[in-house]
Protein backbone atom coordinates (compact mmCIF):
# COMPACT_ATOMS: atom_id res chain seq x y z
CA UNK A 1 0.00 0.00 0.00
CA UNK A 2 1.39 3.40 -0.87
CA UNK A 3 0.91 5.93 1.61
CA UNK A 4 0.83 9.92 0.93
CA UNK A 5 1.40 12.55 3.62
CA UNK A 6 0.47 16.20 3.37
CA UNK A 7 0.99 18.96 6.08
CA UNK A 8 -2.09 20.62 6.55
CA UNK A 9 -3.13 24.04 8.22
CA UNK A 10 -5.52 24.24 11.07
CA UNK A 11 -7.23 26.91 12.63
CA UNK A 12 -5.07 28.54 14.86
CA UNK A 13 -2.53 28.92 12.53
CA UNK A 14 -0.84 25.41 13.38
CA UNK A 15 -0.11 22.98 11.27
CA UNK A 16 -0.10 19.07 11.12
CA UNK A 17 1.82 16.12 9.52
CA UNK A 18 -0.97 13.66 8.39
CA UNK A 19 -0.17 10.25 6.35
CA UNK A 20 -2.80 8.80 4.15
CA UNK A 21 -3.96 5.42 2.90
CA UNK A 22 -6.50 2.71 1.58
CA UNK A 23 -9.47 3.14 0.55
CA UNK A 24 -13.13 3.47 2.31
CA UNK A 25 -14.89 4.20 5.81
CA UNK A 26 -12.67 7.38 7.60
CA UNK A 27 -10.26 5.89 10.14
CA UNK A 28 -8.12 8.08 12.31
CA UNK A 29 -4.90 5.73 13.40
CA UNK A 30 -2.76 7.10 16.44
CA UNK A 31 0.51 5.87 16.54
CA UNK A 32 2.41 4.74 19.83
CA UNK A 33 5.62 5.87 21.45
CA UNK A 34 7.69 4.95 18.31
CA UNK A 35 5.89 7.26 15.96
CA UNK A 36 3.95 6.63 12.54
CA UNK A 37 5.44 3.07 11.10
CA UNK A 38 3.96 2.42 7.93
CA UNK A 39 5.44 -1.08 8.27
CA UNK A 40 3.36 -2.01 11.46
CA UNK A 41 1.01 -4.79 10.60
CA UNK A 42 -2.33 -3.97 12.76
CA UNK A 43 -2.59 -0.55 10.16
CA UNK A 44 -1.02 -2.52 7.15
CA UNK A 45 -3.95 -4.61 7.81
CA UNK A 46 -6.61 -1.61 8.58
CA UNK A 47 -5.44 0.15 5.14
CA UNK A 48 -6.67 -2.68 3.19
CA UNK A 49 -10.71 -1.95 4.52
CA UNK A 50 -10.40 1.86 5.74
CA UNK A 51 -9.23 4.65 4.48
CA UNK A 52 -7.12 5.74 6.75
CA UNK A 53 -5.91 9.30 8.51
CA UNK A 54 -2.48 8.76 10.38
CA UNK A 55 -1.13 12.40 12.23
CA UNK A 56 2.26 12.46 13.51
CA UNK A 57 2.03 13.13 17.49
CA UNK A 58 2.46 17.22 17.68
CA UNK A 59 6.51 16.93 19.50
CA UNK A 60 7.63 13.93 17.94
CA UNK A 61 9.51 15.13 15.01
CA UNK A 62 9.35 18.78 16.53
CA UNK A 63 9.47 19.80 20.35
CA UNK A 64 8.18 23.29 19.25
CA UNK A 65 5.07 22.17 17.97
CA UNK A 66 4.26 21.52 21.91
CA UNK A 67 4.66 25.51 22.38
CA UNK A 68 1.06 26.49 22.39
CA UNK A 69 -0.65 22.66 23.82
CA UNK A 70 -0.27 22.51 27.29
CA UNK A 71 -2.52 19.47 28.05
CA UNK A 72 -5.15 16.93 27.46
CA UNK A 73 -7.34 19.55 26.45
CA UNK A 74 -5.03 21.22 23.94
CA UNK A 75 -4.26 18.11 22.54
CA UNK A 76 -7.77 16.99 22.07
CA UNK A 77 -8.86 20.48 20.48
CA UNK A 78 -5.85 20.05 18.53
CA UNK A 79 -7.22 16.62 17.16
CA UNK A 80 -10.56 17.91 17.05
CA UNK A 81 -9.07 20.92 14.77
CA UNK A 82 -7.39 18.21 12.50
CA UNK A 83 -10.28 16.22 12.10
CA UNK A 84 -12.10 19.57 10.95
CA UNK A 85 -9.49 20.41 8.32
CA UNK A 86 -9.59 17.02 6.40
CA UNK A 87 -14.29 17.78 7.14
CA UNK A 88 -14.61 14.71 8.92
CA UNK A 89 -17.63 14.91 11.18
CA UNK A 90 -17.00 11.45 12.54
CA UNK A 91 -14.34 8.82 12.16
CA UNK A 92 -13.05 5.32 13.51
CA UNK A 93 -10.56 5.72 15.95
CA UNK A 94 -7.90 3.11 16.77
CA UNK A 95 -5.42 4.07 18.89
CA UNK A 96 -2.11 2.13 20.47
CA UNK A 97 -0.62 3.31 23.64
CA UNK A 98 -0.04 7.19 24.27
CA UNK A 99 -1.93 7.37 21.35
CA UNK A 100 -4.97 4.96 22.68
CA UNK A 101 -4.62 7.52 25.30
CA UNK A 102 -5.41 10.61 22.85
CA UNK A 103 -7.89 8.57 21.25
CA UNK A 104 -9.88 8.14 24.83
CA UNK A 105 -9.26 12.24 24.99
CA UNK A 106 -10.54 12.99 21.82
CA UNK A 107 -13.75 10.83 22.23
CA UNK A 108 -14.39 12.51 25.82
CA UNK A 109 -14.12 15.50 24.66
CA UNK A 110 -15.98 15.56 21.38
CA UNK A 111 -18.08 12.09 21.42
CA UNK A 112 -19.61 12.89 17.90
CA UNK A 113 -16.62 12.69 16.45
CA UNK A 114 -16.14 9.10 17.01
CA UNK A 115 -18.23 6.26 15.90
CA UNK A 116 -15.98 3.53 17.29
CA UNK A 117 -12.91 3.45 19.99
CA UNK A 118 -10.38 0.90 20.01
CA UNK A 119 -7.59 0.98 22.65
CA UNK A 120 -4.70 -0.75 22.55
CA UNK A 121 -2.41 -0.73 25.22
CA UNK A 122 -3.64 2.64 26.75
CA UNK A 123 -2.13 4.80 28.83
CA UNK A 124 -4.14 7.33 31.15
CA UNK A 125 -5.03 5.68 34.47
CA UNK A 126 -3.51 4.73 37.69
CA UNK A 127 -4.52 1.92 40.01
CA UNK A 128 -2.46 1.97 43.14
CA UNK A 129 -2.16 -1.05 43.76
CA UNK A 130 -0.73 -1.58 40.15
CA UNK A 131 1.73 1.36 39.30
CA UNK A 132 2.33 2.26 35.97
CA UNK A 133 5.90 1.81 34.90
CA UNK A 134 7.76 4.65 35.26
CA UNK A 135 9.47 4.42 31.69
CA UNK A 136 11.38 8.14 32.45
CA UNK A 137 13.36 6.40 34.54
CA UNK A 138 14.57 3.96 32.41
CA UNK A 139 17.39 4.78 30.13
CA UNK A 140 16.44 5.49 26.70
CA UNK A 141 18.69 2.64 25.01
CA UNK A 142 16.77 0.03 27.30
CA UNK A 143 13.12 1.56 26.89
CA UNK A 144 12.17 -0.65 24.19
CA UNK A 145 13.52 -3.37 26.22
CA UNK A 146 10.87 -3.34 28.77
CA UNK A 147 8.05 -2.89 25.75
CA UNK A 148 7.95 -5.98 24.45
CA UNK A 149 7.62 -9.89 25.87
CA UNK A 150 10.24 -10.86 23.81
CA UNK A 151 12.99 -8.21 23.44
CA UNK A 152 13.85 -10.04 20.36
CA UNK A 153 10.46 -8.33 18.74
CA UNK A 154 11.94 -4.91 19.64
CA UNK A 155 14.06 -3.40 16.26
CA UNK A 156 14.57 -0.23 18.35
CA UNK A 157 16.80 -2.54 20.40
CA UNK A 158 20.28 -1.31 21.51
CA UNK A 159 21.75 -3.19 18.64
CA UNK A 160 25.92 -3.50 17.85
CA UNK A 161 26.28 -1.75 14.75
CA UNK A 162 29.26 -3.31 12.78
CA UNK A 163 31.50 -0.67 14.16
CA UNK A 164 30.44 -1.24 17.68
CA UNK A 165 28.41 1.90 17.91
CA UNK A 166 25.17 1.96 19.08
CA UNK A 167 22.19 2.73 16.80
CA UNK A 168 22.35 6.35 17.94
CA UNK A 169 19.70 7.39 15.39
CA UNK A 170 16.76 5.29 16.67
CA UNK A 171 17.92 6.10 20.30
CA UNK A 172 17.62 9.99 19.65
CA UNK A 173 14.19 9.24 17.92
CA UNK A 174 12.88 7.78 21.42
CA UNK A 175 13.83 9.78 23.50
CA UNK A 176 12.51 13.28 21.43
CA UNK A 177 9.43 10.58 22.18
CA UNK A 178 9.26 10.09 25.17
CA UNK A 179 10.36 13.96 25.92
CA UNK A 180 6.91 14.62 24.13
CA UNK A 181 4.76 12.11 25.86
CA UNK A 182 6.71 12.68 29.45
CA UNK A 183 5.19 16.62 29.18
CA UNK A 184 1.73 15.00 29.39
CA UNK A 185 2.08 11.97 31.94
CA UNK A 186 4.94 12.52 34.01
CA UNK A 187 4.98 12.16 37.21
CA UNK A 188 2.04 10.06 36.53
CA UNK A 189 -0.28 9.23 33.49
CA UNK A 190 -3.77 10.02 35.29
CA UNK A 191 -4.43 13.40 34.51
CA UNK A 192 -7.85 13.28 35.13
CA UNK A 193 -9.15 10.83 31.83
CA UNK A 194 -11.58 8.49 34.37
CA UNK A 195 -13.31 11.36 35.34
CA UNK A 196 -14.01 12.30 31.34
CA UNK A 197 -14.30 8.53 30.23
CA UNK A 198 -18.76 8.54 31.07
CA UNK A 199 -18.50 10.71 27.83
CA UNK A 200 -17.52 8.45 25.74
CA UNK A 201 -20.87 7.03 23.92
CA UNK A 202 -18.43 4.73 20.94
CA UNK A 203 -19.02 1.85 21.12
CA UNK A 204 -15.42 0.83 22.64
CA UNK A 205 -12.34 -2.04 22.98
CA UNK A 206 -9.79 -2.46 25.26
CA UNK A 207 -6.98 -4.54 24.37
CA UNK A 208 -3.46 -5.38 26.45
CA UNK A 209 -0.52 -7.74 25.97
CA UNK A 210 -0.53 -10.03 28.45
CA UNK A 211 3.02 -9.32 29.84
CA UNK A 212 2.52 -6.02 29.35
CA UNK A 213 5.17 -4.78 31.76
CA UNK A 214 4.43 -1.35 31.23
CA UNK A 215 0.25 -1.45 32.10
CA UNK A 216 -0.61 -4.33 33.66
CA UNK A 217 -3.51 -6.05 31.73
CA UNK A 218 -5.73 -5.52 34.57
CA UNK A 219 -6.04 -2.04 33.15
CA UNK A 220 -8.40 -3.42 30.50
CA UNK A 221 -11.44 -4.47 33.18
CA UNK A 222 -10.64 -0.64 34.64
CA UNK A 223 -11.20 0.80 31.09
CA UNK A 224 -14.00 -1.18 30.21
CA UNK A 225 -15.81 -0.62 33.52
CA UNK A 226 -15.46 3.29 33.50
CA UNK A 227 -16.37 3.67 29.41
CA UNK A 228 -19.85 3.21 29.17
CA UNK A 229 -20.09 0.47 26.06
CA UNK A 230 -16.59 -0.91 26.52
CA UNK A 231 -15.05 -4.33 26.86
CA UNK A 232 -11.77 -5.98 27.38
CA UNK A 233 -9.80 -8.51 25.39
CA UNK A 234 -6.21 -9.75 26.20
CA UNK A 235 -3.48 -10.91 23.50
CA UNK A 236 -1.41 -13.97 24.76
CA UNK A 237 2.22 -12.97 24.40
CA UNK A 238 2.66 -9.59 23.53
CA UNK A 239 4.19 -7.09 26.10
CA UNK A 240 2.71 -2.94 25.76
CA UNK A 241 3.91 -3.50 21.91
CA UNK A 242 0.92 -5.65 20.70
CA UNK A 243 1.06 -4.43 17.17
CA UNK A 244 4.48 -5.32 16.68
CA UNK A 245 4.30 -8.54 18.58
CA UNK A 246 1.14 -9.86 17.89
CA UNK A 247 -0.49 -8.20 14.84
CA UNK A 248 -2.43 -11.02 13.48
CA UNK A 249 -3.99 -11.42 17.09
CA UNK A 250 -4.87 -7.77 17.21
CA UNK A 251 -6.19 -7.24 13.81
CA UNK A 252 -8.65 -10.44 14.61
CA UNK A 253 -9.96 -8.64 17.64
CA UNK A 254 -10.21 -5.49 15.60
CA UNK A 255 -11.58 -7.15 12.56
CA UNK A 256 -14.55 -8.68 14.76
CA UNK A 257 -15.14 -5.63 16.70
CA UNK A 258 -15.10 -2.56 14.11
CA UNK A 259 -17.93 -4.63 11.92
CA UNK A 260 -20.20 -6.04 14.69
């Protein structure tokens, strides 16, 4: 599938990365901590029955783009603004991790916008007696190490290059990431999202790894309890990278749910 992008102009002034591709129903993808991968097989498999809206997470490519969204309610304005500029009145939204968690935002926020809500691997609450991983405190070569069951799965691994070096590159990309994602949910990721979630009238699904080290997978019943048409599924080994890990898994559970 060959995908397009186009930088578009909201209202405001800002602007926005958005990649497109496929063909019918609107879908608005949200990519996780490693930014838009075309190659990631839950949305290679989405592009072949939607036609699909992909933004780049305001921060990840440039911190400045952060200068004028302070919070939850900047960034889902912002989405609501992007959503207005490519006249969509209402879209599917699929979402995996601190996206998930912008996809939750945006459908609290505006809940006409979105027809269905898929969550995978969200961020956004906090259960006491089940921390969230504190992934700022990890160093940036091992992040990726604690995302997936397998750290085999991870290509953002700290690899050997042939001259011994690290792969500097894909470090530098993860941690402008997490940089990004740390000004919304550091010190910790509930910034107020269960108190918004009784918005939400999407029909939605909640889906973790099971070794999810990052959320555990009890996070799903907490979702689907506070969303008021939401339910929980877990995917048998896949860490908070379930896309990467176990895409045929996810894109069955999406498959089923986005047509029922």
């Amino acid at each position: 599938m060959t995908w397009t992008h186009e930088t578009l102009t909201l209202a405001g002034g800002r602007t926005q990365v958005v990649h497109r591709a496929g063909d019918g129903p609107p879908l608005l993808w949200l990519h996780s901590l490693y930014g838009f991968d075309p190659d990631d097989g839950v949305l290679a498999d989405l592009v072949t029955r939607y036609s699909v809206l992909a933004p780049v997470t305001p921060g990840m490519t440039d911190l400045g783009e952060l200068d004028d969204i302070d919070d939850f309610h900047d960034l889902a304005l912002h989405y609501d603004d992007v959503l207005e500029a490519c006249r969509l009145d209402s879209v599917t939204v699929v979402g995996h991790s601190f996206g998930a968690l912008i996809g939750a935002e945006l459908a609290a926020h505006f809940p006409h916008r979105v027809t269905r809500l898929a969550l995978l691997s969200p961020l956004g609450l906090w259960v006491d007696d089940e921390p969230v991983l504190d992934v700022f405190a990890v160093p940036y070569a091992d992040v990726a190490e604690v995302l997936y069951a397998d750290p085999d799965n991870a290509n953002l691994r700290s690899e050997q290059t042939e001259t011994g070096e690290r792969d500097i590159e894909a470090v530098v990309a993860l941690a402008q990431a997490m940089t990004t994602v740390a000004k919304f949910l550091w010190p910790v990721p509930d910034k107020g999202l269960r108190k918004r979630l009784y918005r939400v009238s999407a029909p939605a699904l909640v889906v973790y790894g099971e070794k999810d080290a990052v959320v555990a997978p009890s996070y799903g019943d907490r979702f689907a309890e506070l969303l008021p048409d939401g339910r929980a599924d877990i995917v048998p080994d896949a860490g908070h990278m379930t896309t990467r890990e176990q895409p045929e898994a996810v894109s069955g559970l999406l498959r089923a749910f986005l047509v029922s």
